[in-house]
N, C-alpha and C. Protein backbone atom coordinates (compact mmCIF):
# COMPACT_ATOMS: atom_id res chain seq x y z
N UNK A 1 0.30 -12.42 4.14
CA UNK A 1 1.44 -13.33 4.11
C UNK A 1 2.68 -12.50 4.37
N UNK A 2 3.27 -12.65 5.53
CA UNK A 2 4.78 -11.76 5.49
C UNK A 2 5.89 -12.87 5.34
N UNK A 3 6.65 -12.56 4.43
CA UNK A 3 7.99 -14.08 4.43
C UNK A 3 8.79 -13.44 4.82
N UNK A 4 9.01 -12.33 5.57
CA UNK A 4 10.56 -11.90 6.20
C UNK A 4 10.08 -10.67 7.05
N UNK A 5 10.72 -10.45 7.97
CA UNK A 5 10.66 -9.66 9.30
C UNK A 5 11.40 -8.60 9.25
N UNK A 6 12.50 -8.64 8.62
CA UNK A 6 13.48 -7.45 8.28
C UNK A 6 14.08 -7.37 7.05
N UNK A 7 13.93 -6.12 6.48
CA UNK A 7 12.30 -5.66 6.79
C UNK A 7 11.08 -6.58 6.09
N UNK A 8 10.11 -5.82 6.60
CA UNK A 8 8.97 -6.84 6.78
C UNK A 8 8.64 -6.59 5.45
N UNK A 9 8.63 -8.09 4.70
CA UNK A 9 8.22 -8.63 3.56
C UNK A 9 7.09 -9.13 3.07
N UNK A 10 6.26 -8.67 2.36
CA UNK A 10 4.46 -9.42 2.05
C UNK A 10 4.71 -9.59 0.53
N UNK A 11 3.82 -10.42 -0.11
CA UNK A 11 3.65 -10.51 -1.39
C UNK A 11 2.22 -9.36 -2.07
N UNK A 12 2.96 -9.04 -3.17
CA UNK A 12 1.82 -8.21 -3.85
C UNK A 12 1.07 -8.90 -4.94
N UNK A 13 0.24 -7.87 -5.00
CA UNK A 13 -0.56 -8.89 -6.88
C UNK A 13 0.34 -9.40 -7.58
N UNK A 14 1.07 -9.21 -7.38
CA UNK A 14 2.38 -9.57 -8.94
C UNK A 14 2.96 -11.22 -8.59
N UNK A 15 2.49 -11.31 -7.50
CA UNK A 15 3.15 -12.52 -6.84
C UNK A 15 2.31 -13.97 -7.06
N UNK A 16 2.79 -15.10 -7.43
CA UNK A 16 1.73 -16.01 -7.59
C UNK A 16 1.41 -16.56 -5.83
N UNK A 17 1.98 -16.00 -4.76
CA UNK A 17 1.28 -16.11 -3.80
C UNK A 17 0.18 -15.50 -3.37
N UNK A 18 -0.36 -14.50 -3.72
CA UNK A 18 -1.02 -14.18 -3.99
C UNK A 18 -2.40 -14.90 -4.90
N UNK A 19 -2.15 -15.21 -6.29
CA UNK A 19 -3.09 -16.12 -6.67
C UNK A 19 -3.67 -17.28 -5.57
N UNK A 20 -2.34 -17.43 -4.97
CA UNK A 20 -3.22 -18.82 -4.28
C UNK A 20 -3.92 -18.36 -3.34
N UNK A 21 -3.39 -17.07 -2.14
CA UNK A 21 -4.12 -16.87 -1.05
C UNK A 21 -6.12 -16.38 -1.77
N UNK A 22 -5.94 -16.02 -3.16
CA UNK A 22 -7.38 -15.51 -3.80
C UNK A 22 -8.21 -16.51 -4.23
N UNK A 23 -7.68 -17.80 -4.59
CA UNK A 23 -7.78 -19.38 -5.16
C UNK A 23 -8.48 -20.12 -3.82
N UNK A 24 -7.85 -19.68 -2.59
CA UNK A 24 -8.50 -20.22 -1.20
C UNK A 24 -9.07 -19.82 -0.93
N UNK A 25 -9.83 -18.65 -1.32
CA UNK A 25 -11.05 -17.93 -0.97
C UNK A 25 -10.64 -16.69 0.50
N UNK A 26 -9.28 -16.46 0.34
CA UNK A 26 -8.64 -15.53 1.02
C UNK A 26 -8.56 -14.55 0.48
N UNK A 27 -8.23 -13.51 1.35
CA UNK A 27 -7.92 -11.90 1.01
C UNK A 27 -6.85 -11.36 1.26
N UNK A 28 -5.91 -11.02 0.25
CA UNK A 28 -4.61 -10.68 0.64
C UNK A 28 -4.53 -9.31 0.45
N UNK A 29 -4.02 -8.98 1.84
CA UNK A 29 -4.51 -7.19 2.11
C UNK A 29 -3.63 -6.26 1.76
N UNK A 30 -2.37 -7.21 0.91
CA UNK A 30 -1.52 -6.29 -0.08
C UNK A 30 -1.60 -6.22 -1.26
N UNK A 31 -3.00 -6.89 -1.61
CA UNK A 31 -2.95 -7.26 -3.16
C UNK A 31 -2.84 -5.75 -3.98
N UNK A 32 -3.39 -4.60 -3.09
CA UNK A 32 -3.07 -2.93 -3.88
C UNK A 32 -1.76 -2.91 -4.18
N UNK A 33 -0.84 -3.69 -4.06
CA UNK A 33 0.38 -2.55 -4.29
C UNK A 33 0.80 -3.66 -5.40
N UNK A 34 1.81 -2.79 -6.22
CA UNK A 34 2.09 -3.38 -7.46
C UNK A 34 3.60 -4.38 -7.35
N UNK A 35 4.24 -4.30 -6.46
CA UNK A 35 5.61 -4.83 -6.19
C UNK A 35 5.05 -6.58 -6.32
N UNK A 36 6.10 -7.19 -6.29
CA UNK A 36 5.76 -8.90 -6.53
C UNK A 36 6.09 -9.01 -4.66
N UNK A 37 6.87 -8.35 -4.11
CA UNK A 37 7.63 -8.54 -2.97
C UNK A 37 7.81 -7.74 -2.14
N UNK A 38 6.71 -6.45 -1.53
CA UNK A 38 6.76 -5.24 -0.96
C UNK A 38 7.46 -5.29 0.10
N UNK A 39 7.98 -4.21 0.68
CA UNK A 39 8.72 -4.12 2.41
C UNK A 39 7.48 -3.25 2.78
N UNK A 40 7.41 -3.41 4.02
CA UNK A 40 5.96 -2.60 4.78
C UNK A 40 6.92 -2.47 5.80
N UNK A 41 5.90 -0.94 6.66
CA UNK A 41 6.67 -0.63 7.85
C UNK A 41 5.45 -1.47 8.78
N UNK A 42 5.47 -1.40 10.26
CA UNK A 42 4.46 -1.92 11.17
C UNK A 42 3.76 -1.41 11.38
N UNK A 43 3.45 -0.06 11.24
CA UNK A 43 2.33 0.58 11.02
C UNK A 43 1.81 0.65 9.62
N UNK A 44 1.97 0.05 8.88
CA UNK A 44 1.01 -0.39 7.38
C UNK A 44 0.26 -1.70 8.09
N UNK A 45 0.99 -2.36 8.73
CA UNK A 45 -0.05 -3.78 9.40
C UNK A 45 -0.85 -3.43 9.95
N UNK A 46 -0.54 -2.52 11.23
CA UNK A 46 -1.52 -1.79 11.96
C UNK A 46 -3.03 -1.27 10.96
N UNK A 47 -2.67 -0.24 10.57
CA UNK A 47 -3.49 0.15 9.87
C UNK A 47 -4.50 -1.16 8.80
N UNK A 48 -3.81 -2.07 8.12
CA UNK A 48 -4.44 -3.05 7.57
C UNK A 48 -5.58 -3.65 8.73
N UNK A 49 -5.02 -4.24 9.95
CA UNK A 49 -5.79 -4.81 10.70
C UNK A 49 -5.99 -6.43 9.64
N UNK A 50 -5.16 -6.91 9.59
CA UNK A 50 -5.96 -8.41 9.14
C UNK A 50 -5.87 -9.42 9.86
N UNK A 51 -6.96 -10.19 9.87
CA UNK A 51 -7.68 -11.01 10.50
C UNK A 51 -6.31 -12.43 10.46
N UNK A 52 -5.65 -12.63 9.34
CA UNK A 52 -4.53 -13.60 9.81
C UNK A 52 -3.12 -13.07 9.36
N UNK A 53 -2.48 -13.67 9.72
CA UNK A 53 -1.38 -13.24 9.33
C UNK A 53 -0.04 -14.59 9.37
N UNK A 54 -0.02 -14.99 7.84
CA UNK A 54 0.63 -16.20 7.47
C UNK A 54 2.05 -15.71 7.74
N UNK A 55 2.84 -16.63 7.95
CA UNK A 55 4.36 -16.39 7.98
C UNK A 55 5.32 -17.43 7.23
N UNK A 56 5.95 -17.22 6.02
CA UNK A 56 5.92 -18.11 5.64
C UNK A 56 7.68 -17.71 5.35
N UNK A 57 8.44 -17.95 6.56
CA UNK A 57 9.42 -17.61 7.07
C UNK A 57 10.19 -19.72 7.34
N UNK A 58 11.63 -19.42 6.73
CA UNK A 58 12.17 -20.91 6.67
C UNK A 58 12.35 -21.28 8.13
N UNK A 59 12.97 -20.00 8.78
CA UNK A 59 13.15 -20.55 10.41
C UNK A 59 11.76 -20.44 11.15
N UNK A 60 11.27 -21.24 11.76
CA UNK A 60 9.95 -21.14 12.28
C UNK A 60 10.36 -20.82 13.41
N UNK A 61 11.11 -20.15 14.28
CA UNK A 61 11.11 -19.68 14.88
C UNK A 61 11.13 -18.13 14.97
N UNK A 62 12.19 -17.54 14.24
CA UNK A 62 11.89 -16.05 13.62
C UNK A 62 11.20 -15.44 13.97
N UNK A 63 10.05 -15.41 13.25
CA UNK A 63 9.09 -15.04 13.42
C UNK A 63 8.45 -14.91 14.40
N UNK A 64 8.20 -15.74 15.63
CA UNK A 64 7.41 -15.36 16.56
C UNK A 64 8.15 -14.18 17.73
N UNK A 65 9.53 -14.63 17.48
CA UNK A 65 10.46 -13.52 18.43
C UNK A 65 9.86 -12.28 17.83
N UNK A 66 10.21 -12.11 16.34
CA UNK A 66 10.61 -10.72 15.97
C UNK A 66 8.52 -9.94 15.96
N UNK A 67 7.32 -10.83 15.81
CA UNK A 67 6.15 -10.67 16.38
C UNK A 67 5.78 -10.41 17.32
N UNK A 68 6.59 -10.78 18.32
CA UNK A 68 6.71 -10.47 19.92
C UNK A 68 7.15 -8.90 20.13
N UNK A 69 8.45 -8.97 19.12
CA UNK A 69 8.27 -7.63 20.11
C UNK A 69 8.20 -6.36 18.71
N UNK A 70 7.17 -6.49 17.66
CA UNK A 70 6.77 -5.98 16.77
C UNK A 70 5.69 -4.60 17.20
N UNK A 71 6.16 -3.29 16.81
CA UNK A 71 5.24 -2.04 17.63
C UNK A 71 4.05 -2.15 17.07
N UNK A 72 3.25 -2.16 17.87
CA UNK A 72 1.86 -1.91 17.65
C UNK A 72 1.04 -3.53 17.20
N UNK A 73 1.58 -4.62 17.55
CA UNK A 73 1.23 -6.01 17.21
C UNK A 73 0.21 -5.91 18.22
N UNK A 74 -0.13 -5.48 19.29
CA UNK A 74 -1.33 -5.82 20.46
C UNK A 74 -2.90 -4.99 19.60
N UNK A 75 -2.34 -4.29 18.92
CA UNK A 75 -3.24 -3.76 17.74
C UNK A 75 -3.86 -4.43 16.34
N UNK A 76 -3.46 -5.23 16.41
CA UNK A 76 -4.06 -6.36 14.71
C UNK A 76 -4.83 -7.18 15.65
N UNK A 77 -5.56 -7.43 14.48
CA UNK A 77 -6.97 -8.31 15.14
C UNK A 77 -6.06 -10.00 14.86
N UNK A 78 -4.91 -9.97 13.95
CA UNK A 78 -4.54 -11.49 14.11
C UNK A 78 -3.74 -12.04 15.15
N UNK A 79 -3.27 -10.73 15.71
CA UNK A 79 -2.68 -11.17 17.11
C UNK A 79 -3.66 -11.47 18.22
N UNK A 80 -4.20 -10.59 18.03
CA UNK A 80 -5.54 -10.19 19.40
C UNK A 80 -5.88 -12.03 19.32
N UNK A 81 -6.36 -12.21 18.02
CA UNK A 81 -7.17 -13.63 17.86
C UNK A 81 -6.02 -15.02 18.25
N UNK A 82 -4.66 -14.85 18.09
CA UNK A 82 -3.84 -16.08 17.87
C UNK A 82 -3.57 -15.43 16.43
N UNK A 83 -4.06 -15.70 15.44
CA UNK A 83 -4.47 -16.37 14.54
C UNK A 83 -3.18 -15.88 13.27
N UNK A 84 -1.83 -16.35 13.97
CA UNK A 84 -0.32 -15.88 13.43
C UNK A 84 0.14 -17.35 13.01
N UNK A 85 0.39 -17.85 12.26
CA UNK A 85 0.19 -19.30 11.26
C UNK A 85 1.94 -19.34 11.26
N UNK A 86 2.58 -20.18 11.61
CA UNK A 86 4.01 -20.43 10.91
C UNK A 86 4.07 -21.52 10.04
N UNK A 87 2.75 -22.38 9.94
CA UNK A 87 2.68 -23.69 9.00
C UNK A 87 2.97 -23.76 8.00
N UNK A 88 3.09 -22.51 6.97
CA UNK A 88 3.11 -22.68 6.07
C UNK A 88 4.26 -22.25 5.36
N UNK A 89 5.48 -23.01 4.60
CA UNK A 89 6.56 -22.57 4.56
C UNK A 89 6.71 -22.13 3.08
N UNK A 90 8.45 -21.54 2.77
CA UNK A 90 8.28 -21.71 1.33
C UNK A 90 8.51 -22.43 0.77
N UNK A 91 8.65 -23.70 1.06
CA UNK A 91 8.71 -24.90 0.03
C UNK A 91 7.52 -25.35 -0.43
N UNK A 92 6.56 -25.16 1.05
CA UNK A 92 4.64 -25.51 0.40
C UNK A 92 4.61 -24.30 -0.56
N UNK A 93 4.72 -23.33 -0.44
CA UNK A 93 4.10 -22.00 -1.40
C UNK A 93 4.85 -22.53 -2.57
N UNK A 94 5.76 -22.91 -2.50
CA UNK A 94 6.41 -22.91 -4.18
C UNK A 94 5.61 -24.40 -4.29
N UNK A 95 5.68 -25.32 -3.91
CA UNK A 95 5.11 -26.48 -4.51
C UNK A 95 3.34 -26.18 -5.08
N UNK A 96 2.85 -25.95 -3.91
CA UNK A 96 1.44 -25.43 -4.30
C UNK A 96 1.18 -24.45 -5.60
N UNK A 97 1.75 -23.54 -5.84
CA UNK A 97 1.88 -22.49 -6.70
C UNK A 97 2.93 -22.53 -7.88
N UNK A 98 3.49 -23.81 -8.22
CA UNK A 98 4.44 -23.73 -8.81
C UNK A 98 3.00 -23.93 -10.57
N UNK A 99 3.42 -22.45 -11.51
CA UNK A 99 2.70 -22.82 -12.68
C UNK A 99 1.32 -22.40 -12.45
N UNK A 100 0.94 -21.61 -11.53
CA UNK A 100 -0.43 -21.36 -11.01
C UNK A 100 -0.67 -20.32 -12.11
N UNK A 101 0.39 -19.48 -11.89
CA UNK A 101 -0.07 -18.06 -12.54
C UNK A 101 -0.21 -18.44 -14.32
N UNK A 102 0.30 -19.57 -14.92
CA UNK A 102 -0.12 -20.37 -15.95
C UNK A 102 -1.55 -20.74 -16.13
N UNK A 103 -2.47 -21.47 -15.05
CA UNK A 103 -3.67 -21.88 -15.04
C UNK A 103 -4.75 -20.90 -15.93
């Protein structure tokens, strides 16, 4: 899940986005790091290689510019595939997850 491009923003274990991407039977490939809200450089993606890559960025546009011309993006298997999601915003993540980490 990256929610911001500059710099590039993912959620960690600490994050109840996280619970949910683990709740969907997903794998969130920052769940190692301890921050609620990590910055990654583009070569930490690289190296991850994950299979999707949610964006859960308010301007839906954003994101695909700053993916476009992101170093080493022809290198992740979620580009290679498509498989770069802008559907999902943060108003779904907070509604979905609101009280999760309660459950």
């Amino acid at each position: 899940m990256e929610l911001w491009n500059d710099p590039i923003t993912t959620v960690g274990k600490a994050s109840f986005v996280d619970q949910l991407i683990t709740r969907a039977g997903g794998v969130n490939v920052a769940h190692e790091l301890d921050s609620d809200y990590p910055t990654l450089s583009p070569e930490r993606i690289v190296d991850w290689n994950p299979d999707v890559i949610v964006l859960g960025y308010m301007n839906q546009q954003a994101p695909k510019e700053a993916l476009a011309k992101r170093i080493g993006r022809g290198d992740v298997e979620a580009a290679r595939r498509g498989n770069e999601s802008t559907t999902f915003g943060p108003t779904s993540s907070y509604a979905l997850g609101h009280g999760l980490s309660r459950a």
